[in-house]
N, C-alpha and C. Protein backbone atom coordinates (compact mmCIF):
# COMPACT_ATOMS: atom_id res chain seq x y z
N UNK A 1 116.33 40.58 -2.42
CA UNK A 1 117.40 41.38 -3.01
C UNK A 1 118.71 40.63 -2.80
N UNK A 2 119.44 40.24 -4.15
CA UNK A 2 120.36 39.60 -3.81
C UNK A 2 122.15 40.36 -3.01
N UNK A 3 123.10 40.36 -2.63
CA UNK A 3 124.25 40.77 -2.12
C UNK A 3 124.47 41.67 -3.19
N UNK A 4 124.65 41.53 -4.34
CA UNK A 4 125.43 42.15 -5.09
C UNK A 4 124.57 43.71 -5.08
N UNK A 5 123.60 43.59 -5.67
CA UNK A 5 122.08 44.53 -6.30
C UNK A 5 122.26 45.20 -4.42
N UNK A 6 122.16 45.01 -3.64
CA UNK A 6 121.79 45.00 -2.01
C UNK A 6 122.97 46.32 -2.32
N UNK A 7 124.41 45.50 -2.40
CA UNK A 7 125.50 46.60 -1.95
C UNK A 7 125.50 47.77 -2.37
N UNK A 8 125.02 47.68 -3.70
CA UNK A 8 125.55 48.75 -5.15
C UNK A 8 124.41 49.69 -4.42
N UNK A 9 123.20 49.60 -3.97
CA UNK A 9 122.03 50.24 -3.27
C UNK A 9 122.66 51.48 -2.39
N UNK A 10 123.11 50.53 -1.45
CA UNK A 10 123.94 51.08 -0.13
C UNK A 10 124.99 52.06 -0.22
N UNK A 11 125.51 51.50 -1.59
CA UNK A 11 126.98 52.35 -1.46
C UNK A 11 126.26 53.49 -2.33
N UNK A 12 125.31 53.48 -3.42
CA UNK A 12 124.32 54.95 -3.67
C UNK A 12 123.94 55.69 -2.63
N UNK A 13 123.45 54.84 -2.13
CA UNK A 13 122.71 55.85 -0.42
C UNK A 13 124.04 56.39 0.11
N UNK A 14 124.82 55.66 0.38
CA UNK A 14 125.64 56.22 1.41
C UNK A 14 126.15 57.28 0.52
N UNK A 15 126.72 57.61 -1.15
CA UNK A 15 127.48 58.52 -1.60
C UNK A 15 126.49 59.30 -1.92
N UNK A 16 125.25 59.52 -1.67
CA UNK A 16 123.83 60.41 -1.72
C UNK A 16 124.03 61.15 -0.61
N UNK A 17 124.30 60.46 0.71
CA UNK A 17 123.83 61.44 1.84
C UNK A 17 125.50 62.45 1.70
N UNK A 18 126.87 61.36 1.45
CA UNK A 18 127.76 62.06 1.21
C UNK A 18 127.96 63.67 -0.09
N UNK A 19 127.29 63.67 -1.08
CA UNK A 19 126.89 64.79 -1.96
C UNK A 19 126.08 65.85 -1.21
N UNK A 20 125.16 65.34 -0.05
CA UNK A 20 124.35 66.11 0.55
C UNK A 20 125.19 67.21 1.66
N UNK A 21 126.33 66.79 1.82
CA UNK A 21 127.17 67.08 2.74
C UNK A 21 127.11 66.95 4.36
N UNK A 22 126.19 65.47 4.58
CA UNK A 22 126.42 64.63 5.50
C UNK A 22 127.63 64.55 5.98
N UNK A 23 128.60 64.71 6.94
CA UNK A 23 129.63 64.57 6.90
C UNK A 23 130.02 63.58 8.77
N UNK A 24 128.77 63.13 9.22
CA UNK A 24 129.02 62.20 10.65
C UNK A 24 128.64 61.22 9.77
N UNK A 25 129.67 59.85 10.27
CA UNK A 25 129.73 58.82 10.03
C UNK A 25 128.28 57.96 10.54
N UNK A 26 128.32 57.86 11.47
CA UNK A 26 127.41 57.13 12.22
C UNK A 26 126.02 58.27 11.73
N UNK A 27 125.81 59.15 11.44
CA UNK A 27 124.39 59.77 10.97
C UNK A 27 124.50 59.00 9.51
N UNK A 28 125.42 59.02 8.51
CA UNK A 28 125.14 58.24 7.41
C UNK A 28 124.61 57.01 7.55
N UNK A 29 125.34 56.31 8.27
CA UNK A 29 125.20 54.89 8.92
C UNK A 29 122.98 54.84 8.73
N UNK A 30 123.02 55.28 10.21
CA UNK A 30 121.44 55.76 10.64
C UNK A 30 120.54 55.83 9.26
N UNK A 31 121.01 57.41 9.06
CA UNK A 31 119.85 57.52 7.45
C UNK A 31 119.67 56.63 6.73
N UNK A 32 120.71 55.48 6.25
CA UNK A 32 120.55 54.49 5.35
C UNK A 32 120.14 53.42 6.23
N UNK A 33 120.01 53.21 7.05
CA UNK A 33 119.49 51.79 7.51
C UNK A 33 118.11 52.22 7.53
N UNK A 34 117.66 53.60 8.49
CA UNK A 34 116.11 53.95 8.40
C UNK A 34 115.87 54.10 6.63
N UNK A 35 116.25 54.98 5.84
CA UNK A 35 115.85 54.56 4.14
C UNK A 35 115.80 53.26 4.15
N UNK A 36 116.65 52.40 4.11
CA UNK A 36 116.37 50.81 3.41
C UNK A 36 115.92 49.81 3.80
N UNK A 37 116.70 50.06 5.55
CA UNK A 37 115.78 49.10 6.00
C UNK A 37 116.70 47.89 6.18
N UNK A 38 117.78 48.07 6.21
CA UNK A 38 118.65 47.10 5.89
C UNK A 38 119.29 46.84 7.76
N UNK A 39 120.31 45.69 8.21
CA UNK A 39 120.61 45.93 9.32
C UNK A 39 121.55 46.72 9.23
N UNK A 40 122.54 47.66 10.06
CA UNK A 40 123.21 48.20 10.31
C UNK A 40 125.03 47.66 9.69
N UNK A 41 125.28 46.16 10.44
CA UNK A 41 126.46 45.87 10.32
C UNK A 41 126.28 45.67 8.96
N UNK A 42 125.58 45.80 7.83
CA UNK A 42 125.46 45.19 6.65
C UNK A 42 125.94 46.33 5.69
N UNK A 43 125.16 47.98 6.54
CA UNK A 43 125.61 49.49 6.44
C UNK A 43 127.31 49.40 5.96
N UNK A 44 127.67 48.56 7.58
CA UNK A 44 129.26 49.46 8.19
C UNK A 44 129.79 48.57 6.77
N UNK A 45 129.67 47.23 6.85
CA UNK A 45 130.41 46.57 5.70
C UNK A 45 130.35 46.97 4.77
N UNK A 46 129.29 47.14 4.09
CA UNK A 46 129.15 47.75 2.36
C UNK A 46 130.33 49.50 2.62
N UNK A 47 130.13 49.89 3.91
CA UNK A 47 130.91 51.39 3.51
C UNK A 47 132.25 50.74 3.69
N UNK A 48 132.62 50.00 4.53
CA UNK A 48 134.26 49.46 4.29
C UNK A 48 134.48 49.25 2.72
N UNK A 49 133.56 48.35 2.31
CA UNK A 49 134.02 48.23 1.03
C UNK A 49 134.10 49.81 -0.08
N UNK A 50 133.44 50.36 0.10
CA UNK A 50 133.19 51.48 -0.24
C UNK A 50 134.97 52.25 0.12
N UNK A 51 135.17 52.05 0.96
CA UNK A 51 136.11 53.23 1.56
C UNK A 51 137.27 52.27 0.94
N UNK A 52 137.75 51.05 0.83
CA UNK A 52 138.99 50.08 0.12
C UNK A 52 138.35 50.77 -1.59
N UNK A 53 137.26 50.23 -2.14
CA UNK A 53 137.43 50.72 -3.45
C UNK A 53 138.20 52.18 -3.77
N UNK A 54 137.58 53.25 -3.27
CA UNK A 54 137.92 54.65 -3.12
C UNK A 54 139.41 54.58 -3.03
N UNK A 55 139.86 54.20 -2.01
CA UNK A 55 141.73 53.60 -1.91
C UNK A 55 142.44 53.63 -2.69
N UNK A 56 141.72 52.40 -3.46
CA UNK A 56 142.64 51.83 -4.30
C UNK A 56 141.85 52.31 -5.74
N UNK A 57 141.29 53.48 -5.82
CA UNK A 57 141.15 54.40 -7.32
C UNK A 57 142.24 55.68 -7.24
N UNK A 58 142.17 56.27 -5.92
CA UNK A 58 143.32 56.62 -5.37
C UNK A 58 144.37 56.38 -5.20
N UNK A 59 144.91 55.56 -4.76
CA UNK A 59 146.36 55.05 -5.23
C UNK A 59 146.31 55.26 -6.73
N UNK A 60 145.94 54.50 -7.44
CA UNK A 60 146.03 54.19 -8.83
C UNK A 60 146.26 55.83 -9.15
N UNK A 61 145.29 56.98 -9.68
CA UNK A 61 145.62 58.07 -9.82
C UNK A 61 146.97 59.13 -9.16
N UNK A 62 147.19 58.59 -7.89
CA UNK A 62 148.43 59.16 -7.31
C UNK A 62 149.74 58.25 -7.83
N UNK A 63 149.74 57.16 -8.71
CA UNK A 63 150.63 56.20 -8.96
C UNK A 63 151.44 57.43 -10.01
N UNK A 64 151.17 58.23 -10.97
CA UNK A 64 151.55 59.31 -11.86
C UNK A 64 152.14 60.57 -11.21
N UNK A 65 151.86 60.72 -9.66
CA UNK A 65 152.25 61.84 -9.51
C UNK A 65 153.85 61.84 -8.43
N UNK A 66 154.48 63.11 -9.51
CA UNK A 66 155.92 62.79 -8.17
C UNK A 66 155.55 63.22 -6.81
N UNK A 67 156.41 62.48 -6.25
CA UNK A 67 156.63 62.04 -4.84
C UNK A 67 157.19 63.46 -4.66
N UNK A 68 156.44 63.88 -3.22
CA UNK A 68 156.52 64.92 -3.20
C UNK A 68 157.92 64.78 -1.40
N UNK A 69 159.05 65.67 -1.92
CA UNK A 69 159.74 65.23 -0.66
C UNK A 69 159.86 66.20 0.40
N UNK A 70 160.11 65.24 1.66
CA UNK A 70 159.89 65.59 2.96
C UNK A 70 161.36 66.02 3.83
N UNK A 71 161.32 67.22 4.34
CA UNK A 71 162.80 67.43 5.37
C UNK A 71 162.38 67.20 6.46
N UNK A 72 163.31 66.53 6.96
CA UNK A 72 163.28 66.68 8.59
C UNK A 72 164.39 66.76 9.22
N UNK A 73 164.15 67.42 10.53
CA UNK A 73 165.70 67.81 11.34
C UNK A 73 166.73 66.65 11.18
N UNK A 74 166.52 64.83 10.76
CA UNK A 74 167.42 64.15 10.74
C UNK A 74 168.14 64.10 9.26
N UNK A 75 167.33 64.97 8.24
CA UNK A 75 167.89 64.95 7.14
C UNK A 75 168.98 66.23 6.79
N UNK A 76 168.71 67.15 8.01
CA UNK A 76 169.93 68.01 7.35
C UNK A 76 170.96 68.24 8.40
């Protein structure tokens, strides 16, 4: 299985157990290495990447919305 085909796998599994409402990190981690079979640090990396993509679809969609403003005791 090459890197690419490998990741796209992982980051299904991992947003599978996430729909399931998995919500411990390290139990996602677990379930997908016992499903695939894969090593672990290979897990944490593919979800980093996972969690930067997500980011930055986020940003992008919040790029449209006003800035929502903040008081604080030094502002008034």
């Amino acid at each position: 299985m090459n890197r690419t085909n490998q990741s796209t796998i992982i980051k299904e599994a991992i947003n599978s157990y996430l729909d399931k409402g998995v919500t411990d990190k390290q139990d996602i981690y677990t379930k997908v290495v016992d499903e695939l079979g894969v090593p672990r640090p290979t897990v944490r990396r593919v979800a980093r990447d996972l969690r930067t993509e997500l980011l930055q679809k986020i940003q992008i969609l919040q790029s449209d919305m006003p800035k929502v403003a903040t008081t604080s005791e030094e502002d008034e």
